[in-house]
N, C-alpha and C. Protein backbone atom coordinates (compact mmCIF):
# COMPACT_ATOMS: atom_id res chain seq x y z
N UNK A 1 -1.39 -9.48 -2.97
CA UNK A 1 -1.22 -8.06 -3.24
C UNK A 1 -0.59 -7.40 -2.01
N UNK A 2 0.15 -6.67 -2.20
CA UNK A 2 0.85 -5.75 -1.31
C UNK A 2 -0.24 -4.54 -0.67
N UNK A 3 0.23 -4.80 0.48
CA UNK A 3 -0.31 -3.36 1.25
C UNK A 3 -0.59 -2.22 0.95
N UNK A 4 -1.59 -1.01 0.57
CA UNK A 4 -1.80 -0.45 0.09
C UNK A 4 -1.51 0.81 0.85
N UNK A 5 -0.30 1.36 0.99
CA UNK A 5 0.70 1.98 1.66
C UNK A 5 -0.05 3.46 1.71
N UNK A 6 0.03 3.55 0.27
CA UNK A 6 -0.43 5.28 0.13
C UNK A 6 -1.67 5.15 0.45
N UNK A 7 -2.56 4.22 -0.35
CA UNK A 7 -3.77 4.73 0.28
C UNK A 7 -4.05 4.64 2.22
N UNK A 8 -3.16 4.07 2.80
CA UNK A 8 -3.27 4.37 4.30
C UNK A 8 -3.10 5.99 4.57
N UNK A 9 -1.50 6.06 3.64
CA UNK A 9 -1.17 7.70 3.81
C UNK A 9 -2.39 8.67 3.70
N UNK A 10 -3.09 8.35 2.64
CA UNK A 10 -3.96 9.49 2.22
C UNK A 10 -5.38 9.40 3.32
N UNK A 11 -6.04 7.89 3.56
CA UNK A 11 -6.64 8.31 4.77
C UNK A 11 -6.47 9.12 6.05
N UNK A 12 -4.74 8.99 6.25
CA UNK A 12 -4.36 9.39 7.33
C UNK A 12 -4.33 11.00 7.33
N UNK A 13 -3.98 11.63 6.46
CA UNK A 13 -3.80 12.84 5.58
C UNK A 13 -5.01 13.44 5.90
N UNK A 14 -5.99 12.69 5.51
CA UNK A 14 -7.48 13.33 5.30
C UNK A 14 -8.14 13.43 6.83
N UNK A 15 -7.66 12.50 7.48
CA UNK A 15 -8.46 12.69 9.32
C UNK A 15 -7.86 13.48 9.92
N UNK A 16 -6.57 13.80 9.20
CA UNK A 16 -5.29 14.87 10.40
C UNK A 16 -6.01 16.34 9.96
N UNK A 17 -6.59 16.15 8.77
CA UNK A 17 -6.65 17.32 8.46
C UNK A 17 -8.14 17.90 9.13
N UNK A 18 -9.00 17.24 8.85
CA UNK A 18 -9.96 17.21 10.11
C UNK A 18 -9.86 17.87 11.36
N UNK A 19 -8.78 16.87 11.75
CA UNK A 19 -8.42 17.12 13.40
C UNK A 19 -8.00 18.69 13.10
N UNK A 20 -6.94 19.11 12.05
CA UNK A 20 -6.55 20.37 12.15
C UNK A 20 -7.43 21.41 12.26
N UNK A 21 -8.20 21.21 11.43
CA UNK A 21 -9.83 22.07 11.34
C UNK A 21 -10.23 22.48 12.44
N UNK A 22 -10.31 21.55 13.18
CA UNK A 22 -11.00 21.01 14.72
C UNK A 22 -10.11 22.06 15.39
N UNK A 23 -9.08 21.60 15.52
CA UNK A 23 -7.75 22.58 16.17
C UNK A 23 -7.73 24.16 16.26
N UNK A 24 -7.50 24.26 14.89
CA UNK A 24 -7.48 25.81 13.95
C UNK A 24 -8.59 26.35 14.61
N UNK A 25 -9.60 26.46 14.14
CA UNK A 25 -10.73 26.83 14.03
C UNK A 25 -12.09 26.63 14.98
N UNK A 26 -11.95 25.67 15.51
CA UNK A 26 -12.72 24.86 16.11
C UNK A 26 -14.01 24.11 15.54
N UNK A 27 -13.95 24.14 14.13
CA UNK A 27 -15.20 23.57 13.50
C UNK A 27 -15.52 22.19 13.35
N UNK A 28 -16.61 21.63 14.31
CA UNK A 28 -16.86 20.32 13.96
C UNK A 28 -17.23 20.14 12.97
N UNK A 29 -17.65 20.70 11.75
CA UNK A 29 -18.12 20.10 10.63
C UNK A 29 -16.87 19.41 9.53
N UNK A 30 -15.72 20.14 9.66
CA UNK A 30 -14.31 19.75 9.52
C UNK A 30 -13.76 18.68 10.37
N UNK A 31 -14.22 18.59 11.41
CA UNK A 31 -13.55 17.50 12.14
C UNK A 31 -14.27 16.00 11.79
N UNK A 32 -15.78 16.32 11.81
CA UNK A 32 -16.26 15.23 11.46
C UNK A 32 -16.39 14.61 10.36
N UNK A 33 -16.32 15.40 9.06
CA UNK A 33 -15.95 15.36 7.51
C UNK A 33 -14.68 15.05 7.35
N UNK A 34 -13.54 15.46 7.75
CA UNK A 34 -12.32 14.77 7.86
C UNK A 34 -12.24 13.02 8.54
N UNK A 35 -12.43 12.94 9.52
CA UNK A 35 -12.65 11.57 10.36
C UNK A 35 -13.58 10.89 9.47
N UNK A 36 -14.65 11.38 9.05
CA UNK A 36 -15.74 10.30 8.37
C UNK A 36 -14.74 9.66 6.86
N UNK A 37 -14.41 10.80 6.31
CA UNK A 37 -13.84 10.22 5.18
C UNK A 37 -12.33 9.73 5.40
N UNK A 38 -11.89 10.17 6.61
CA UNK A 38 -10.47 9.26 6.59
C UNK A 38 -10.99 8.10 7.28
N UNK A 39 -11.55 7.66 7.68
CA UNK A 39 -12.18 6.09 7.98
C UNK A 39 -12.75 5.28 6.84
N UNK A 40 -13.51 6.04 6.24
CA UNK A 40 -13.83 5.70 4.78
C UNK A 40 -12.32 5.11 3.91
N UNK A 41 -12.24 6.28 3.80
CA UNK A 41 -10.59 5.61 3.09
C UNK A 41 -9.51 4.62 3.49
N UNK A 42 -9.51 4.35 4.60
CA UNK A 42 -8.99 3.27 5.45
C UNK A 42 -9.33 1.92 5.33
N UNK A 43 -10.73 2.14 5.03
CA UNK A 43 -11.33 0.76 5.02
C UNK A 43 -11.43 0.47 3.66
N UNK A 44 -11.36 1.69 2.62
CA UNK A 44 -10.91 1.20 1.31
C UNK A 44 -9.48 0.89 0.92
N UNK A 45 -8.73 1.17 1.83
CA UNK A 45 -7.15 0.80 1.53
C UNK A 45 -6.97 -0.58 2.44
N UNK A 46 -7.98 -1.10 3.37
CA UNK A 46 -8.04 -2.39 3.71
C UNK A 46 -8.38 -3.29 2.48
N UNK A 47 -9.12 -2.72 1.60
CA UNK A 47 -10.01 -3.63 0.58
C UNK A 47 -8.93 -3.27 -0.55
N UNK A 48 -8.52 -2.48 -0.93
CA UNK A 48 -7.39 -2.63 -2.10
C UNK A 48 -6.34 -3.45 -1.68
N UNK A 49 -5.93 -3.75 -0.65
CA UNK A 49 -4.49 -4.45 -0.03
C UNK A 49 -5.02 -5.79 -0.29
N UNK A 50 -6.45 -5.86 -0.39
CA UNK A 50 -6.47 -7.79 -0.11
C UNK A 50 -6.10 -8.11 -1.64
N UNK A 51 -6.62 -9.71 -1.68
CA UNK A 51 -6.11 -10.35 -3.06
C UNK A 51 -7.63 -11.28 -3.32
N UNK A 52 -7.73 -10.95 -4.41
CA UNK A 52 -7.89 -9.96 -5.49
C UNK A 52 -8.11 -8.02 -5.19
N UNK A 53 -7.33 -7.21 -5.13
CA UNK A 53 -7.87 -5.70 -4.74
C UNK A 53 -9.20 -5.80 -4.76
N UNK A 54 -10.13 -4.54 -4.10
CA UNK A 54 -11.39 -4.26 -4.65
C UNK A 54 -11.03 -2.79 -4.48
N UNK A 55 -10.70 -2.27 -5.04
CA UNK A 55 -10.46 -0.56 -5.65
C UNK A 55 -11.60 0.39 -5.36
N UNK A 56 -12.92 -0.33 -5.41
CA UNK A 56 -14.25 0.78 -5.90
C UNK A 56 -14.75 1.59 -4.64
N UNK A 57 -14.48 1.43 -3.07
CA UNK A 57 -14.67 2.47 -2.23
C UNK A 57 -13.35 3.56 -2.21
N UNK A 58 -12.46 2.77 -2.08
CA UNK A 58 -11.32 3.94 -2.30
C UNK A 58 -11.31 5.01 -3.21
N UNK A 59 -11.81 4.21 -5.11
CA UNK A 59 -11.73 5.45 -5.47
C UNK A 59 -12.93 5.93 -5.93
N UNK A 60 -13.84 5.51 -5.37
CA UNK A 60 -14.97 6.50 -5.44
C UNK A 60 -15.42 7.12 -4.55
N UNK A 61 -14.65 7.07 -3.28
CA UNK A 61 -14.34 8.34 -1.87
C UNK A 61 -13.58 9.22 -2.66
N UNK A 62 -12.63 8.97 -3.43
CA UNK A 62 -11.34 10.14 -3.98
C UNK A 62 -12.48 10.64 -4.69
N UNK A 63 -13.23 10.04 -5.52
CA UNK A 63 -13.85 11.11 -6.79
C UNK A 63 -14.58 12.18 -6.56
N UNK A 64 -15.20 11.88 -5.13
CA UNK A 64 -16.54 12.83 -4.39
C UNK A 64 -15.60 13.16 -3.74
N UNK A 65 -14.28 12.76 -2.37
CA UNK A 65 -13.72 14.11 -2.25
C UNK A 65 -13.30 15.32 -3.15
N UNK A 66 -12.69 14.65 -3.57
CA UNK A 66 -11.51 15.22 -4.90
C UNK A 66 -12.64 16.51 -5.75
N UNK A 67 -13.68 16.22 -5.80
CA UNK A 67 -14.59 17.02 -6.21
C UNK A 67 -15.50 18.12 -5.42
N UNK A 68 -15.42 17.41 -4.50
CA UNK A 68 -16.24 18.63 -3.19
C UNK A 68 -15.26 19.79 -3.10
N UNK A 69 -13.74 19.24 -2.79
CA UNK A 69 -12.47 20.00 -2.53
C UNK A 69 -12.16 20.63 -3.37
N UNK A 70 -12.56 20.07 -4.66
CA UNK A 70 -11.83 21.03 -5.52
C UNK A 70 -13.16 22.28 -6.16
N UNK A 71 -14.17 22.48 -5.74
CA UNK A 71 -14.91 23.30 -5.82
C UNK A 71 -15.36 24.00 -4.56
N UNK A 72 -14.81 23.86 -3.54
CA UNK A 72 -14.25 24.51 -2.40
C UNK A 72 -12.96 25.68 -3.12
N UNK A 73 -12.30 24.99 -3.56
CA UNK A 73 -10.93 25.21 -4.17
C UNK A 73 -10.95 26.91 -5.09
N UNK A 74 -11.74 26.11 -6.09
CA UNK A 74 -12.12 26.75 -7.21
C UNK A 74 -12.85 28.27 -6.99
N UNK A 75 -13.98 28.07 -5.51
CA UNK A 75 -14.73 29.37 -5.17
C UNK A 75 -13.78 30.26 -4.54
N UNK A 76 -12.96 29.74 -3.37
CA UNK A 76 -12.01 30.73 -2.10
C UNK A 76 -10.59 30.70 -3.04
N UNK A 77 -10.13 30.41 -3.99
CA UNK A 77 -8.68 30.31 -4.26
C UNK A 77 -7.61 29.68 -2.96
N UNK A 78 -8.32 29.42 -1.99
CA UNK A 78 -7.07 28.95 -1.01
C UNK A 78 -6.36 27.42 -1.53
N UNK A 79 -5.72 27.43 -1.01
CA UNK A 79 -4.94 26.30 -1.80
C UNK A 79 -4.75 25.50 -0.05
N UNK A 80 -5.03 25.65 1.28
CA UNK A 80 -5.22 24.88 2.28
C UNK A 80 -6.49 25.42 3.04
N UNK A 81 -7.21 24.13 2.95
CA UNK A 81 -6.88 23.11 2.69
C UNK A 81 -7.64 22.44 1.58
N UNK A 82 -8.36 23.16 0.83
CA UNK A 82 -8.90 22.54 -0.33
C UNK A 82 -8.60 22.46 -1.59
N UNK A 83 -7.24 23.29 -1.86
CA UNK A 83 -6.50 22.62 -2.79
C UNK A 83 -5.94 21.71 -3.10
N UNK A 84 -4.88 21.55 -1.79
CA UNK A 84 -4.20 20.49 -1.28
C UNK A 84 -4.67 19.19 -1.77
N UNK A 85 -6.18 18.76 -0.58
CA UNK A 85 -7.02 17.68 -0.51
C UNK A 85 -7.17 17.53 -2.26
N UNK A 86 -7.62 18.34 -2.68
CA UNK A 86 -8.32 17.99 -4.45
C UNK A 86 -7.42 17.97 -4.83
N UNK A 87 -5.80 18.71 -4.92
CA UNK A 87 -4.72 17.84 -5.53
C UNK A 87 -3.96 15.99 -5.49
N UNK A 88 -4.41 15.78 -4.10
CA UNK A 88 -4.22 15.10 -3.46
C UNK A 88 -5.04 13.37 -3.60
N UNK A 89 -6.45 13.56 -3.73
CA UNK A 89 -7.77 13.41 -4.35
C UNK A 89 -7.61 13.04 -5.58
N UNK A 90 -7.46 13.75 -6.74
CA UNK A 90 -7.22 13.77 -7.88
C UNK A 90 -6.09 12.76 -8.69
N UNK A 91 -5.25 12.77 -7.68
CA UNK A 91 -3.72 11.67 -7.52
C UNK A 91 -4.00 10.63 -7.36
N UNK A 92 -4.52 10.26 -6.19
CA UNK A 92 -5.15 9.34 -5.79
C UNK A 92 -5.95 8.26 -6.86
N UNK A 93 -6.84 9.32 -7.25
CA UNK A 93 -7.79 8.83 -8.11
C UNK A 93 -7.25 7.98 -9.55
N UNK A 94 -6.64 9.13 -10.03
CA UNK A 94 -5.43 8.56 -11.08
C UNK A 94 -4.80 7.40 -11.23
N UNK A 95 -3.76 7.61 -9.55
CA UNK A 95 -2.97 6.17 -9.23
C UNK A 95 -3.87 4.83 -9.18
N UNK A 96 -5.36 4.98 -8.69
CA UNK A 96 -5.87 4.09 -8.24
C UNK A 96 -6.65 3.49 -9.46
N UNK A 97 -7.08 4.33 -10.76
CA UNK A 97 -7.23 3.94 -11.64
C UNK A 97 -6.13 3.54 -12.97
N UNK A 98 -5.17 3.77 -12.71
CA UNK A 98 -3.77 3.11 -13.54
C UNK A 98 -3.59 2.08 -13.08
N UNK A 99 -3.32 1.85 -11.74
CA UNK A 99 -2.89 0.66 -11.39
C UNK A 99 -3.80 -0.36 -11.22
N UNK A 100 -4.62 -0.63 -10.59
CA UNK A 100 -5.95 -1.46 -10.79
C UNK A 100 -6.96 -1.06 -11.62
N UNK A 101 -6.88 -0.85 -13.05
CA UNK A 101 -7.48 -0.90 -13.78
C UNK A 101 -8.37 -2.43 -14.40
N UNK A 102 -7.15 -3.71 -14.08
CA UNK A 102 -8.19 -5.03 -14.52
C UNK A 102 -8.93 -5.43 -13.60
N UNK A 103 -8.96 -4.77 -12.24
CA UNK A 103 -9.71 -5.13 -11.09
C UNK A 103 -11.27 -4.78 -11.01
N UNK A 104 -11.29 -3.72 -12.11
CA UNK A 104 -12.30 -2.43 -11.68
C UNK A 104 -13.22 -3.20 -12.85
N UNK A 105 -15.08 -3.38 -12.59
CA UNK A 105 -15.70 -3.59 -13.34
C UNK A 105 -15.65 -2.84 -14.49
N UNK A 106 -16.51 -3.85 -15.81
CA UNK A 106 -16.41 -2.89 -17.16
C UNK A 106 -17.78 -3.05 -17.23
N UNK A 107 -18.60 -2.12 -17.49
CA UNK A 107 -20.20 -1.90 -17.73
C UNK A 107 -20.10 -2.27 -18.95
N UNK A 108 -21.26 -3.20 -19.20
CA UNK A 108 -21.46 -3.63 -20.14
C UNK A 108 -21.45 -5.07 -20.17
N UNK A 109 -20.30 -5.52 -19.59
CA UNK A 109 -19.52 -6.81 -19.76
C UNK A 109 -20.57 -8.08 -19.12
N UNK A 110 -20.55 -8.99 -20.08
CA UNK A 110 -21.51 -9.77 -19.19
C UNK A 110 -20.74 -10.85 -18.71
């Protein structure tokens, strides 16, 4: 399996944005919520790149970001940075379930 390109992008995406927080504002709770989950995601785009993929931290970091962010989103109307992220999130999630879909357990299945 090929390198799992975007999902590097999107970890990377998610710690910068952190750091920006950090920057902007000065809020560690942004800095450390950014970094925690762009490490998170990193190490799930280590585990989708191998062979056989394993998909299930990657996108079940996207589902709980993608969801925190987008009800961040939903309360302030700002669209940065918690639109962004839950647009972003949401993509993610999508791509990661289209494309490794035969990778991903089926409940039930014995």
């Amino acid at each position: 399996m090929a390198t799992d390109l975007l999902g590097y992008a999107y970890a990377a995406t998610v710690a910068a944005g952190g750091v920006m927080g950090y920057a902007k504002a000065g809020s560690i709770p942004s800095l450390a919520a950014g970094l925690t989950f762009g490490v998170i995601l990193g190490v799930g785009a280590y585990y989708t790149s191998q062979s056989p993929p394993k998909p299930l931290l990657q996108l079940g970091t996207a589902a709980v970001l993608g969801g925190v962010m987008g009800m961040r989103f939903a309360r302030s109307g700002k669209l940065m940075p918690a639109g962004l992220i839950a647009g972003i999130s949401a993509a993610m999630l999508i791509r990661g379930l289209v494309v490794y879909q035969r990778y991903l357990p089926i409940v039930g299945k014995n």
